[in-house]
Protein backbone atom coordinates (compact mmCIF):
# COMPACT_ATOMS: atom_id res chain seq x y z
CA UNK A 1 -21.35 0.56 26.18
CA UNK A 2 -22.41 -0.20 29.32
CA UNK A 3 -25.95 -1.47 28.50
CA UNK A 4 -24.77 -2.50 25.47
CA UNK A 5 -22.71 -5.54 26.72
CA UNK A 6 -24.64 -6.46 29.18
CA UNK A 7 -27.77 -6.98 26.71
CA UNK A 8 -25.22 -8.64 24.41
CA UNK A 9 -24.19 -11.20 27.22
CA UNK A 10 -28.27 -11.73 27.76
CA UNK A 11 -29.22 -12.47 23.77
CA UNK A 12 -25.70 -15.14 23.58
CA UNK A 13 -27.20 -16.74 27.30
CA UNK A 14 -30.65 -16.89 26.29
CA UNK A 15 -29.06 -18.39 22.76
CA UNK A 16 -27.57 -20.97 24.71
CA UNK A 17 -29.70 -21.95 26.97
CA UNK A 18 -32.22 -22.34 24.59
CA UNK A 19 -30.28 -24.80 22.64
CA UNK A 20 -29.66 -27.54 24.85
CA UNK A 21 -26.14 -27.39 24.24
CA UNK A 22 -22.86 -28.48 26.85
CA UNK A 23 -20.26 -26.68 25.79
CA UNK A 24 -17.38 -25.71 28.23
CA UNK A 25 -17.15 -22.12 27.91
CA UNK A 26 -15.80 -19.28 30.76
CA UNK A 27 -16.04 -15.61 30.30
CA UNK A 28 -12.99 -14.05 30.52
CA UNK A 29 -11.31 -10.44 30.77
CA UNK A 30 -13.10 -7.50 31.25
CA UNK A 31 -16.45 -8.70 31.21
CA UNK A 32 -15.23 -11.34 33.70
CA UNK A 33 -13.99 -8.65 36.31
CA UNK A 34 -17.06 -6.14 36.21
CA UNK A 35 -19.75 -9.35 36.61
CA UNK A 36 -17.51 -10.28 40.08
CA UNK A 37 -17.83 -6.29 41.14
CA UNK A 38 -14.48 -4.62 39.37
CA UNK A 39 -15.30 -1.03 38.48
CA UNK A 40 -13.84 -1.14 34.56
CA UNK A 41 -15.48 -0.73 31.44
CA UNK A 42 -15.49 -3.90 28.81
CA UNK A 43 -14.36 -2.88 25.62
CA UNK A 44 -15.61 -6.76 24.13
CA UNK A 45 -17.08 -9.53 25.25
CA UNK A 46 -14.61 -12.61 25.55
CA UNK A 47 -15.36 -16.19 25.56
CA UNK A 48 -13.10 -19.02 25.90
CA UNK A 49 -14.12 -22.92 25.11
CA UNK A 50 -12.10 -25.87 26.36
CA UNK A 51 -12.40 -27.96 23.27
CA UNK A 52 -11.77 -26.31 19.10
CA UNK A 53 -15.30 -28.00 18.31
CA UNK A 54 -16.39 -25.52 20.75
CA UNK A 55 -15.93 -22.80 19.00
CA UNK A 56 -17.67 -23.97 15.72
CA UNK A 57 -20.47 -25.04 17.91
CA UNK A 58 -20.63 -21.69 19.45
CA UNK A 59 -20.04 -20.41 15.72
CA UNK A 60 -23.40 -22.45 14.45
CA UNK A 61 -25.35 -21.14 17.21
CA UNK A 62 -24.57 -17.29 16.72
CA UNK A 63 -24.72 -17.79 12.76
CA UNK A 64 -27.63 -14.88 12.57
CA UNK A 65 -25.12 -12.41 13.42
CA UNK A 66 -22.46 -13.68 10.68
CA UNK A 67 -21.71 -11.85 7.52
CA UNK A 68 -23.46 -13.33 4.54
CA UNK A 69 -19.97 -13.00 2.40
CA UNK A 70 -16.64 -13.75 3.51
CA UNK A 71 -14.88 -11.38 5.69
CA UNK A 72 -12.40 -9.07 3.64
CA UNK A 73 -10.32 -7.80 6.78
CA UNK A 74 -8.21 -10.84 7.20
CA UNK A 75 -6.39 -9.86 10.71
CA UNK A 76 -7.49 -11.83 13.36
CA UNK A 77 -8.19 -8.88 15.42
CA UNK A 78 -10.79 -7.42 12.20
CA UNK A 79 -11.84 -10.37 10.56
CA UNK A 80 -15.17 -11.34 11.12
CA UNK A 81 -17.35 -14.76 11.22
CA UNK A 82 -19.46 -15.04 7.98
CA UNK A 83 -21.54 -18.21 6.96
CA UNK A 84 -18.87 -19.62 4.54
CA UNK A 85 -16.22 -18.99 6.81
CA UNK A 86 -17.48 -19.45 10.68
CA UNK A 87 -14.07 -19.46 12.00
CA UNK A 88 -10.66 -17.99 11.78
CA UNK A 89 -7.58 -20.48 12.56
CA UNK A 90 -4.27 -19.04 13.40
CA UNK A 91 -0.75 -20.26 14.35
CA UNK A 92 2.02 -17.58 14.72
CA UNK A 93 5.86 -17.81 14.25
CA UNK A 94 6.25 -19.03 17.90
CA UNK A 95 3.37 -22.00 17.69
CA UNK A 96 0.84 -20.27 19.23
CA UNK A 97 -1.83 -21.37 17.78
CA UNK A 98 -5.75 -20.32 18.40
CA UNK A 99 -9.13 -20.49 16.74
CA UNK A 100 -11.63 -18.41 16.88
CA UNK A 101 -15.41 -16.87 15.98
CA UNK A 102 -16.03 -13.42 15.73
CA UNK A 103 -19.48 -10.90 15.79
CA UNK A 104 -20.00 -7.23 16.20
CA UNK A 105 -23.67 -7.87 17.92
CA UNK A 106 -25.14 -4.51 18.28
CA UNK A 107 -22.00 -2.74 18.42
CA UNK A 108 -20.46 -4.87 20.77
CA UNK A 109 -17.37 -7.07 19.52
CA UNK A 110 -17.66 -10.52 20.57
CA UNK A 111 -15.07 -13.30 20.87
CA UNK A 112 -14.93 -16.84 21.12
CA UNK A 113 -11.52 -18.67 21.11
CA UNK A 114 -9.59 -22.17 22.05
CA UNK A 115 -6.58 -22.13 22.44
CA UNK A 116 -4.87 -24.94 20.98
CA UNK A 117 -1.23 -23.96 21.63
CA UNK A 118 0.00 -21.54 23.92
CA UNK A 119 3.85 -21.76 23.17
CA UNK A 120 4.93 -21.86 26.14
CA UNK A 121 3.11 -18.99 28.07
CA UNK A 122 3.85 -19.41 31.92
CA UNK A 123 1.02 -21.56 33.93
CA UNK A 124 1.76 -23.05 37.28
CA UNK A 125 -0.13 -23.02 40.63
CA UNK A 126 3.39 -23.52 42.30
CA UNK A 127 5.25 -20.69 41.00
CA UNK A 128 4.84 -19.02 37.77
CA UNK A 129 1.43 -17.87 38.31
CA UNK A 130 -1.88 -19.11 36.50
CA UNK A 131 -2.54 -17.82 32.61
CA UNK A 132 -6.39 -16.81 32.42
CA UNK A 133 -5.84 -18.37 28.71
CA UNK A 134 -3.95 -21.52 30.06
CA UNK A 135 -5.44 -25.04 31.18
CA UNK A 136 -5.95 -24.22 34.84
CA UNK A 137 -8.76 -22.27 34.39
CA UNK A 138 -11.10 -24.75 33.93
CA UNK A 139 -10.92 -26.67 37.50
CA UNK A 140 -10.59 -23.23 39.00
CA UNK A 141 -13.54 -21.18 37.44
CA UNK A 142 -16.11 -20.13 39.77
CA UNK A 143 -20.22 -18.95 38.91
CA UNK A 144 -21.50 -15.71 39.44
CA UNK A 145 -24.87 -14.77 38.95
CA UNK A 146 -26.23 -12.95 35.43
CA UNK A 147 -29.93 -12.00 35.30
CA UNK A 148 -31.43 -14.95 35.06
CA UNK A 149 -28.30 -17.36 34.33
CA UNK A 150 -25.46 -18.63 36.53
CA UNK A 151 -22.45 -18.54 34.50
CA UNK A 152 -18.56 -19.28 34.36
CA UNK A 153 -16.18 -16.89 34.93
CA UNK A 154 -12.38 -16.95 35.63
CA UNK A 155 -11.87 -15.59 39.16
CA UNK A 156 -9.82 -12.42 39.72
CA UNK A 157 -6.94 -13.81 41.56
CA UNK A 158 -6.17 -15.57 38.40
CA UNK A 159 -7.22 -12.55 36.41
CA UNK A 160 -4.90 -10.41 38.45
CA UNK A 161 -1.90 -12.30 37.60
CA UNK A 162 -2.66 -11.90 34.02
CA UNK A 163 -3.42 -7.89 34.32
CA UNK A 164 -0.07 -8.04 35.83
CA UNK A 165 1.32 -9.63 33.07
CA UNK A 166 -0.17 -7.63 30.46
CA UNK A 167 1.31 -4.25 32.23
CA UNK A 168 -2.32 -3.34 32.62
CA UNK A 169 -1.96 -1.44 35.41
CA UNK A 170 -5.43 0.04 35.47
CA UNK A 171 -7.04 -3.03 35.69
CA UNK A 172 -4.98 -5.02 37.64
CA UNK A 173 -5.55 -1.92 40.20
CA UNK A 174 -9.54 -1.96 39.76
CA UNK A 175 -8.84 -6.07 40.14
CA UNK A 176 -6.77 -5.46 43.22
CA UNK A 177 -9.15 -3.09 44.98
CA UNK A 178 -12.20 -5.21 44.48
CA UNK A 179 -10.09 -8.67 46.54
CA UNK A 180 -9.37 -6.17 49.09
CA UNK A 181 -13.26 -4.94 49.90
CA UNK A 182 -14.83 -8.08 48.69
CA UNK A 183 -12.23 -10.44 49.95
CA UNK A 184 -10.49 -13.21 48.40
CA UNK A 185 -9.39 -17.04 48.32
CA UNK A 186 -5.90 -16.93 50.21
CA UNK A 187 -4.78 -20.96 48.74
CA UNK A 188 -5.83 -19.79 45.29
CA UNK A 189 -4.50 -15.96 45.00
CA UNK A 190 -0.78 -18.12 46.27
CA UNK A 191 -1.84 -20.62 43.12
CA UNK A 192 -2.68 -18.06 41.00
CA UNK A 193 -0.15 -14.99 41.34
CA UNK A 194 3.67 -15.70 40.57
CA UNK A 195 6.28 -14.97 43.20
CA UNK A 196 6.93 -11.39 42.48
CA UNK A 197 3.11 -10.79 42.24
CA UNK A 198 2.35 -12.20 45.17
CA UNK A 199 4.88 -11.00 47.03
CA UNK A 200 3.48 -7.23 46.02
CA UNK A 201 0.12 -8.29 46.60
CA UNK A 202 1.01 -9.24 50.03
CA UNK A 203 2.00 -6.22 50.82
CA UNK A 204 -0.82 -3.76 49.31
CA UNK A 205 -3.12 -5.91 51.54
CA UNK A 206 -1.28 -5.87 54.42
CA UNK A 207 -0.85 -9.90 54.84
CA UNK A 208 2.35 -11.84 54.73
């Protein structure tokens, strides 16, 4: 899988690039933590746009990898972009509400969502820590460097606070480990982390 993704990432930049394109788009979640030096391993690539038309622009550009009929799984987390249907739109019980495109692009399952209501989900920078989903991100994102392309990513103090979140404990540990060797952004892990988080944070690296 390793490879895999990573050639993925290359064809969707090259894709991009080529197509003249400004769309406001961040990598997020796994992929996000192993291109800023987390030891993980991405099970999918993840893409998030700031604007809906995002996605169906994203959506026209990747059309050679949709199905040529309409997807018959119709869970968001199965169905698949074809060229009839490009995109899946879905609001749950609570108003969340998302859209999103979907490939499998040589084996590797590829995302790319807006959020266009998060029901409420926590997002301060004074307090209840920063969602990696949430509207934050977008001010805060930072570039690393990809081959030949400079792209978007959401930094890991913000990323930690959503590992945290989530319960994932392994990668909020693999997140943790890399801001202790590599180092990290003191205002923005205080933005990003929520008061309990930071306060344990604090403490595994030894600051106050």
């Amino acid at each position: 899988m390793e490879k895999n993704w990573r050639n993925v990432l290359v064809k969707i930049c090259d894709i991009y690039d080529q197509s003249g394109k400004n769309i406001d788009w961040i990598i997020v979640g796994s992929v996000g933590s192993v291109l800023q030096g987390c030891d993980m391993e991405p099970g999918d690539i993840d893409i998030y746009v700031k604007e809906q038309e995002g996605v169906t622009e994203f959506a026209e550009l990747l059309q050679s990898f949709s199905l040529s009929e309409i997807s018959e799984n119709r869970a968001s987390h199965t169905w698949l972009s074809s060229k009839d249907e490009p995109v899946f739109h879905e609001t749950f019980l609570n108003g969340f509400s998302w859209s999103k495109a979907r490939w499998i692009i040589d084996g590797v399952d590829v995302e790319v969502v807006h959020i266009s209501n998060p029901a409420g989900i926590p997002d301060s920078t004074a307090g209840d820590g920063i969602w990696e989903g949430g509207k934050y991100i977008w001010d805060l994102s930072k570039h690393v460097k990809f081959g030949n392309y400079s792209i978007p990513v959401v930094p890991l103090e913000i990323q930690l606070e959503s590992n945290f979140r989530r319960n994932r404990h392994d990668r909020a540990e693999a997140i943790l480990a890399t801001l202790k060797d590599k180092g990290y952004s003191d205002e923005l892990i205080r933005k990003a982390l929520s008061a309990k988080n930071l306060t344990y944070f604090m403490s595994e690296v030894g600051a106050e």
